[in-house]
Every structure is written in C-alpha cells, then in structure tokens.
Protein backbone atom coordinates (compact mmCIF):
# COMPACT_ATOMS: atom_id res chain seq x y z
CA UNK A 1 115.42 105.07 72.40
CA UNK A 2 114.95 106.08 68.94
CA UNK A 3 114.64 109.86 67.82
CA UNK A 4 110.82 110.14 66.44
CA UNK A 5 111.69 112.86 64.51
CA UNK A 6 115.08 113.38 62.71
CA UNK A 7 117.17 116.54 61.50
CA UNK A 8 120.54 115.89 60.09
CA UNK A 9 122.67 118.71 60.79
CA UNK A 10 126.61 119.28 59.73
CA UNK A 11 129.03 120.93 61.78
CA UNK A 12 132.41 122.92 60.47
CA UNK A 13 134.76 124.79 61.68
CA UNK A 14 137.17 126.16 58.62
CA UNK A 15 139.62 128.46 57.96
CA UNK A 16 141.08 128.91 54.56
CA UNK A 17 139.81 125.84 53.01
CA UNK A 18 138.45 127.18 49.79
CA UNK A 19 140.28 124.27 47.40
CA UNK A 20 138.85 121.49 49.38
CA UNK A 21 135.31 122.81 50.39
CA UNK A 22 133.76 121.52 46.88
CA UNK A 23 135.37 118.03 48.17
CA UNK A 24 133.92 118.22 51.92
CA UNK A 25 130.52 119.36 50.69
CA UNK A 26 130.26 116.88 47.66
CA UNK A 27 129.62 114.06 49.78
CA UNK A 28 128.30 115.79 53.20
CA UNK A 29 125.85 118.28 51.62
CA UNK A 30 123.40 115.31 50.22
CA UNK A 31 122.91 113.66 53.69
CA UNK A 32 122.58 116.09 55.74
CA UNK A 33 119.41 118.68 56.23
CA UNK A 34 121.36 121.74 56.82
CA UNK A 35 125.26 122.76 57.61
CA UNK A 36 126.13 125.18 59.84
CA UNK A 37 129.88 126.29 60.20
CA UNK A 38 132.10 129.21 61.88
CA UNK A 39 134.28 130.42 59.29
CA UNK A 40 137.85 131.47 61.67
CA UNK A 41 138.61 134.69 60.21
CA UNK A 42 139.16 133.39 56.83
CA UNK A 43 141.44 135.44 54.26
CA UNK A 44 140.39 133.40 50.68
CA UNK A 45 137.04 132.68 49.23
CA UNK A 46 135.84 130.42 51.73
CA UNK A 47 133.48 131.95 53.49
CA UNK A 48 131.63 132.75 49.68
CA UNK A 49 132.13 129.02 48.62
CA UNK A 50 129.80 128.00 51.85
CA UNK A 51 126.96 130.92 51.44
CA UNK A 52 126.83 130.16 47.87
CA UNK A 53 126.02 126.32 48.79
CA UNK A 54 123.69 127.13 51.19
CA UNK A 55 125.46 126.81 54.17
CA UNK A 56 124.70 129.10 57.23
CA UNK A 57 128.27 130.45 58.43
CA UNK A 58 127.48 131.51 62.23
CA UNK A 59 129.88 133.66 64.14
CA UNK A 60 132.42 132.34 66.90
CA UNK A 61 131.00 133.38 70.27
CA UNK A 62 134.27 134.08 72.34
CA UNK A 63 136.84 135.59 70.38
CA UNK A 64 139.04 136.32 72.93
CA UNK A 65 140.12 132.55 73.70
CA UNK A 66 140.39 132.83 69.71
CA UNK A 67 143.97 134.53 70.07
CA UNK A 68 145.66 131.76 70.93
CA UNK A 69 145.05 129.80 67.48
CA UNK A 70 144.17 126.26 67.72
CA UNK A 71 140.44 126.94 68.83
CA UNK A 72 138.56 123.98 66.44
CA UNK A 73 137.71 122.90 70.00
CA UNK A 74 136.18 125.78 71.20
CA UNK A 75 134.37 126.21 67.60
CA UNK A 76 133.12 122.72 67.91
CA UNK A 77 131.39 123.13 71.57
CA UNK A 78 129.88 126.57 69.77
CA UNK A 79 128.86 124.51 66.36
CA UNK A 80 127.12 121.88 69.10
CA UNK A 81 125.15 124.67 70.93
CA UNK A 82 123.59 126.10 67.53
CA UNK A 83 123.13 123.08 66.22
CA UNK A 84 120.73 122.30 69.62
CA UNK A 85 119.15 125.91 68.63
CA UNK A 86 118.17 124.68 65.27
CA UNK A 87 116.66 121.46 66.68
CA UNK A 88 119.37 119.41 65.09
CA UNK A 89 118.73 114.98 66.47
CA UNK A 90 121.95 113.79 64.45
CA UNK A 91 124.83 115.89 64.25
CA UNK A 92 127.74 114.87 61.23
CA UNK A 93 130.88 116.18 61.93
CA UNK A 94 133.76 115.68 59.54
CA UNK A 95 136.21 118.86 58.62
CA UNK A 96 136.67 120.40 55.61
CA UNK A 97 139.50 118.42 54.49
CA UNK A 98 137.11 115.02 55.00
CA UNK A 99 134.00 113.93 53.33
CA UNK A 100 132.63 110.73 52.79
CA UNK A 101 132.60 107.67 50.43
CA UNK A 102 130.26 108.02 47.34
CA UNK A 103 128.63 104.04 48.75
CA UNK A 104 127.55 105.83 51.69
CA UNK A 105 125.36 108.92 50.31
CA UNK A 106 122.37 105.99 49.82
CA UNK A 107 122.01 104.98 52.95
CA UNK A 108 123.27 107.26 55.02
CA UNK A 109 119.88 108.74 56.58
CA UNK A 110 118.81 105.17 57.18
CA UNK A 111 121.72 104.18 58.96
CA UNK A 112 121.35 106.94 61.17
CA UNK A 113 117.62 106.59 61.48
CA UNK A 114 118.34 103.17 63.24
CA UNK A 115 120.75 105.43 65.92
CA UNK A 116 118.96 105.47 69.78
CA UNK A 117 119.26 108.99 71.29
CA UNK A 118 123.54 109.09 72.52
CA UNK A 119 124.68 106.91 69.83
CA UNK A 120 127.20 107.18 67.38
CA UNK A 121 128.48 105.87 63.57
CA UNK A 122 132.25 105.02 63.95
CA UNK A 123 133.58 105.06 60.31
CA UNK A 124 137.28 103.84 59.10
CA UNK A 125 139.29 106.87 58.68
CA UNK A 126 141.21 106.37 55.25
CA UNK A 127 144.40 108.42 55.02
CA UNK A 128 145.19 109.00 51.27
CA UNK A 129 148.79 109.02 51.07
CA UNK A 130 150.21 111.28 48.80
CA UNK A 131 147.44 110.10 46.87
CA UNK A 132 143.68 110.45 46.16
CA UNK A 133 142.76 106.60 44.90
CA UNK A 134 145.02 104.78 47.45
CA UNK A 135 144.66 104.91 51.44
CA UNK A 136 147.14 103.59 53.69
CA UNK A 137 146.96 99.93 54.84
CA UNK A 138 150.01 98.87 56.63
CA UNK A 139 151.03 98.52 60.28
CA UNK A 140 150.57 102.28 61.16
CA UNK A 141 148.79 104.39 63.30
CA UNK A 142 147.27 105.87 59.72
CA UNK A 143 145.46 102.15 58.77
CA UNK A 144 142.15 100.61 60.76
CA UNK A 145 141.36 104.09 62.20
CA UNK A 146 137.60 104.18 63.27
CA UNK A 147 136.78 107.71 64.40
CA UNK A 148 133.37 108.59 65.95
CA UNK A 149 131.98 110.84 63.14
CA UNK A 150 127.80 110.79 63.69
CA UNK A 151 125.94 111.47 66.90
CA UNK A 152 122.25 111.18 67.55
CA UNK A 153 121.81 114.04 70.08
CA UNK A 154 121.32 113.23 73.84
CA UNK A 155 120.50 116.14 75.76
CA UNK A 156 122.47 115.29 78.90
CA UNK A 157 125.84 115.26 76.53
CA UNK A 158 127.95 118.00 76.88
CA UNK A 159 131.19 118.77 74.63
CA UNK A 160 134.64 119.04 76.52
CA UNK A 161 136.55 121.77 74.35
CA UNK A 162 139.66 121.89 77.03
CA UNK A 163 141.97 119.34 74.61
CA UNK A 164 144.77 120.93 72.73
CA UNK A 165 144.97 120.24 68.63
CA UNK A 166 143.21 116.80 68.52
CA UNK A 167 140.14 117.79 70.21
CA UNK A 168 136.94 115.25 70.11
CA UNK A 169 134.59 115.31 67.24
CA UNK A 170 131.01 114.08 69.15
CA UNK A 171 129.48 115.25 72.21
CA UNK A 172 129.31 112.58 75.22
CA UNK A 173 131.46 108.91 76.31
CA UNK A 174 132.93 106.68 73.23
CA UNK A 175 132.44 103.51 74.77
CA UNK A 176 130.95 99.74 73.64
CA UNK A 177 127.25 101.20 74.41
CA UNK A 178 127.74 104.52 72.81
CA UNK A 179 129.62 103.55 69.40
CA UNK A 180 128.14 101.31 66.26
CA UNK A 181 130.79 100.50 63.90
CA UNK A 182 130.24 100.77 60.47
CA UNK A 183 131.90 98.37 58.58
CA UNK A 184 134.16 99.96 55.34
CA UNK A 185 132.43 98.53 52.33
CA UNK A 186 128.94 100.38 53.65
CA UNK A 187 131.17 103.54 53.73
CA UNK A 188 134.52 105.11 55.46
CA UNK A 189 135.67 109.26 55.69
CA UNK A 190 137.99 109.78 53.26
CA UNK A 191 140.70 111.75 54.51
CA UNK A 192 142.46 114.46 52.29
CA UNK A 193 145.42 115.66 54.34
CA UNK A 194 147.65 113.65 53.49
CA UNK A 195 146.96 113.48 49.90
CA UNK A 196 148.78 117.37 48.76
CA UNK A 197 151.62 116.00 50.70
CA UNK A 198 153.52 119.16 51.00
CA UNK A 199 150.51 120.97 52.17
CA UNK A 200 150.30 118.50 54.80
CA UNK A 201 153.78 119.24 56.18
CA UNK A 202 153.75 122.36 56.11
CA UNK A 203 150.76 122.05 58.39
CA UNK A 204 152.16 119.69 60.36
CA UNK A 205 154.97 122.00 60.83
CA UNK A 206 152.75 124.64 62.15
CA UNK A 207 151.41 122.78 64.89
CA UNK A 208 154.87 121.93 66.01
CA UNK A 209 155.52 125.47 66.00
CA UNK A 210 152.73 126.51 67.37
CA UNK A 211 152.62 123.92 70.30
CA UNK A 212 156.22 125.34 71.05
CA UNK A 213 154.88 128.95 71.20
CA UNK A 214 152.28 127.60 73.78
CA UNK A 215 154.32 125.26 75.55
CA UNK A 216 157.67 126.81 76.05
CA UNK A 217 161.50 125.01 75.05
CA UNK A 218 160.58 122.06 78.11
CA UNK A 219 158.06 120.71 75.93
CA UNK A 220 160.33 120.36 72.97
CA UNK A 221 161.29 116.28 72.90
CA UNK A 222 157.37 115.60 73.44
CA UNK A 223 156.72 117.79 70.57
CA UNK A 224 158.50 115.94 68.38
CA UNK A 225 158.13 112.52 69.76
CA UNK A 226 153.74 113.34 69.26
CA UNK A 227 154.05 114.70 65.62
CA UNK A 228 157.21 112.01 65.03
CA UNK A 229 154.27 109.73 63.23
CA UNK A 230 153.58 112.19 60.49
CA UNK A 231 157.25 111.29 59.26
CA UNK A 232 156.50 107.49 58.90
CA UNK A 233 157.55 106.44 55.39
CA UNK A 234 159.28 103.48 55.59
CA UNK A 235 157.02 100.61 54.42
CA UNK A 236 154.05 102.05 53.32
CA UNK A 237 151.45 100.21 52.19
CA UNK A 238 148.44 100.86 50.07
CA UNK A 239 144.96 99.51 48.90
CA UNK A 240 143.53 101.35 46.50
CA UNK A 241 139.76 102.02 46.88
CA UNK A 242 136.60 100.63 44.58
CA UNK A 243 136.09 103.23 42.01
CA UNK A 244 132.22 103.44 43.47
CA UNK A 245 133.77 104.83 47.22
CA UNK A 246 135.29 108.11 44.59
CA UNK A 247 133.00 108.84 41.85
CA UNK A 248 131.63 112.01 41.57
CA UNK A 249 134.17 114.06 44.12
CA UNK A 250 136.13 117.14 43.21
CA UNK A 251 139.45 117.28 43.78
CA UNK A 252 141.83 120.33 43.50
CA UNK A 253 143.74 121.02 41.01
CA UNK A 254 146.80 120.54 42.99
CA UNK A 255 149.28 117.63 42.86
CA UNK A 256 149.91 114.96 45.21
CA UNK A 257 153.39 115.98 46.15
CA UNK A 258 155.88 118.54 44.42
CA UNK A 259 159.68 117.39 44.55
CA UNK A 260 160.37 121.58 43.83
CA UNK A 261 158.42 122.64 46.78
CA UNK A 262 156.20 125.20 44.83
CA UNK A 263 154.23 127.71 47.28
CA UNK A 264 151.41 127.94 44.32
CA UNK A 265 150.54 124.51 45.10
CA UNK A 266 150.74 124.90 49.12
CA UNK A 267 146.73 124.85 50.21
CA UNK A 268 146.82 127.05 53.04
CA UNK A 269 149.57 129.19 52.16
CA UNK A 270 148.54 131.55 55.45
CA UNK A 271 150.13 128.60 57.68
CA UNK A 272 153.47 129.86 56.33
CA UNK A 273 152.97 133.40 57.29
CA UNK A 274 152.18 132.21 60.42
CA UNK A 275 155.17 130.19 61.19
CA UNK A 276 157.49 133.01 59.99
CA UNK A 277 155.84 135.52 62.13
CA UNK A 278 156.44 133.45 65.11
CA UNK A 279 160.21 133.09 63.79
CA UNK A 280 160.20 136.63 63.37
CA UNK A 281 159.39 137.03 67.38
CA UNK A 282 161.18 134.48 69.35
CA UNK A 283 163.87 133.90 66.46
CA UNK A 284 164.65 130.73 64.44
CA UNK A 285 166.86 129.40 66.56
CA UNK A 286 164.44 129.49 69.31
CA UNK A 287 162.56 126.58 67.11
CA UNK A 288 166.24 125.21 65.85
CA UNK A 289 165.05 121.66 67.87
CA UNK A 290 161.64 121.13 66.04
CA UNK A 291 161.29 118.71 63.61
CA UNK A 292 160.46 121.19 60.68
CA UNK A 293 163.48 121.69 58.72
CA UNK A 294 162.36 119.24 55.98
CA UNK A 295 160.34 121.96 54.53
CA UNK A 296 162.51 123.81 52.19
CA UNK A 297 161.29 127.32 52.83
CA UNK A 298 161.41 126.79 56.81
CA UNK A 299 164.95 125.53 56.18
CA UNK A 300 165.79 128.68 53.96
CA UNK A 301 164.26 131.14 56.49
CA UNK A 302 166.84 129.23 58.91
CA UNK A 303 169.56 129.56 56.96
CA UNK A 304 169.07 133.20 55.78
CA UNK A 305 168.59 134.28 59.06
CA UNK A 306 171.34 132.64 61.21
CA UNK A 307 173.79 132.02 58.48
CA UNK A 308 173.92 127.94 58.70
CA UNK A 309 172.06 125.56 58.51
CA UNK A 310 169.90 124.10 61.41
CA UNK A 311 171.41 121.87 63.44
C-alpha cells in the first residue's frame, strides 16, 4: 500500500566527521525533505557544518549506554523515533562517510514514491579503494554489496539496536517482499572509507581495540579473524565509475593514502587518542595479539613502551 502523502527524512548519527560532511550532504541534502542527526559528543566543527546546512542536530536520549562507545545502534533506534515525531513516510539512512551517486539525485523521490508502506531501496555499496573514481570489483566481500539504505515507514516496524559495530541501517525484516533492488546505473552509495586509506585503518584498528576492551583476551582470534577482510589486498580489482555517478561532490583535501603516515592527514584523529588511552589502561601488551601493528604510530607506542617490537 502506497504512502498518500510523502516526507523524505535523513537520519545521522556522526561524530567528528567535519571533512566528509560537505560529501554526505552533497548528494543526500537534495532528496531528502529534512535531516535530522545526533551529533556523539563531537570535538571539531561538525556539529556547526550541519546547523549551518540546515540540519536539525537532536540530542541522544540515553547517555548512559553512551559510555561504552560503539552506540550508532542505539543513535539509530533514537534517529527512527524522531523521525516518526516529525511525521517522516521514507526514512534515508546512509552515514556521514556515504552519500549517493550524482544519476540518482533525479529520480530519487520518484523511485521512492513507487515504495508500498515496509519497503525498502537496496543500492550497490561501492567501496572506493584507496581511491575516489575507482570502486572495487573483484571477488571480495567489498564488490556486489547491496545494502538496504531507504525505508518507507511501516508503523508495526521496530529497530533492533542490540548488534555490536555493524548494526542494521532500516527498521523491520530484509527479505524478497521487503527489499527492491535498484540496479547500479539508476544509482549506488558511494562509500568513502576506504578511499583516505590510512584513515580507514586507523579506524579499523579502533574497533579491534575496542571490541577487545568489551570482549576480554577469549575473544581475541575472532577479533581478528572478523576484521581479517579489511587487510585484503591481494588482487584487487577496480572499475572506475561514469564521470556522471561523481560530478559535483566535494571531496577533502586529503590524499588517498600517505606512504609517511602523516597524522595531519588522519580524518578522525580522536580515534588515536582513543586507542592510546585504552593502551594507557590495560597496557600494550594486553592488545600485543590484535591485528593493529601495521599502523606506524600504534607500532611506535608498542615499541616505546615495552622496548621491542610486537610480536
């Protein structure tokens, strides 16, 4: 049953995401009717970059589950709920270091026009490897991945927020009557994490660490065998995309990947405080098993601390 009356609303969680906000709202902002986010105690000019776009930044509701970290999925059940209170019908929900192709923008708001009430858009998710023209197109968990990222608002769905780091984007079942596959060349998410490649192993490295913290040393071989995909780099391959899908999108004025390392050109440079505090607590050695030591500052903190290098 089709929604008689439609409101287009964005949800975001961020935190520290001022270089790539211009990017997520380039392509999000012109489809959509409004954008409501929960900034998580960001410490750059984040929270000022959304206000000045017009974007209503809501507070998180429960900020004592907040002190664990990794709370998107609580943020995302609280986005849903004041989304509802705005009298949102389709609900967009990509994250700040997403937005989408420029061939979608025209026809987004039909496409979801045609959505009955629990459906949603799957798009391709294109991973740009170390690289914003190219995505990855190989035999990877990175290539042909359709995410649900558009939901036309049943009232019966509710959000489950209990799934650690890769939490659900949509309210309500992904199944073969909920999901309507959009096909690439009408428009994909383009994904920017893995474009600032040493940005995105750095962050990579902080869920490790942070999974550990949770988890406790048991947990350390299934740590590494989850996040053991973000270190596949044998046989890449690449298509690069039409320039019509990139046109008109900001981009940071960062580079793809820095052989030196450079902390100036890390995104979210809080992610390293972070990991250092919790190295700082429980000791490196204490995260001596992680795969993380290909960062060179993690390694140095190792080696400066202990006297050798991690094992």
């Amino acid at each position: 049953k089709l929604c008689k009356i439609m409101k287009v609303i964005a949800l975001l969680p961020f935190k520290n995401e001022e270089h790539l906000l211009p990017t997520y709202l380039s392509n999000v902002q012109p489809v959509c009717d409004e954008i409501i986010a929960i900034d998580d105690n960001s410490t750059d000019n984040s929270r000022q970059i959304m206000e000045d776009a017009g974007v209503i930044v809501k507070e998180y509701e429960d900020t004592e589950k907040l002190k664990g970290g990794f709370s998107a999925g609580l943020m995302r059940q609280n986005l849903f709920n004041y989304a509802r209170e705005s009298n949102g019908t389709h609900f967009v929900c990509l994250d700040a270091d997403e937005t989408f192709t420029s061939n979608f923008v025209p026809i987004a708001r039909d496409i979801m026009s045609q959505l009955n009430i629990g459906e949603k858009v799957t798009m391709q998710w294109l991973a740009l490897w170390k690289s914003s023209t190219h995505y990855r197109n190989d035999y990877t968990v990175w290539s042909n991945n359709f995410k649900d990222f558009i939901v036309c608002d049943d009232p019966s769905y509710e959000y489950d927020a209990n799934r650690f780091l890769c939490e659900a984007r949509t309210l309500g079942p992904n199944n073969d009557n909920t999901m309507r596959r959009l096909e690439v060349e009408h428009g994909a998410v383009l994904h920017y994490q893995f474009t600032f490649y040493n940005s995105f192993h750095l962050k990579q490295s902080w869920y490790r660490v942070g999974e550990l913290v949770q988890r406790g040393q048991s947990a350390i071989r299934d740590i590494n065998n989850k996040y053991s995909i973000t270190l596949l780099e044998n046989n890449v391959g690449m298509t690069e995309m039409p320039e019509e899908w990139i046109e008109n999108i900001p981009l940071p004025d960062i580079p793809n990947f820095d052989p030196e390392w450079n902390e100036k050109y890390f995104i979210k440079k809080d992610l390293l405080t972070d990991i250092y505090k919790h190295f700082d607590e429980y000791g490196a050695e204490y995260f001596e098993q992680l795969d993380i030591w290909h960062v060179p500052q993690l390694r140095n903190y190792f080696i400066k601390e202990t006297g050798r290098t991690p094992r």
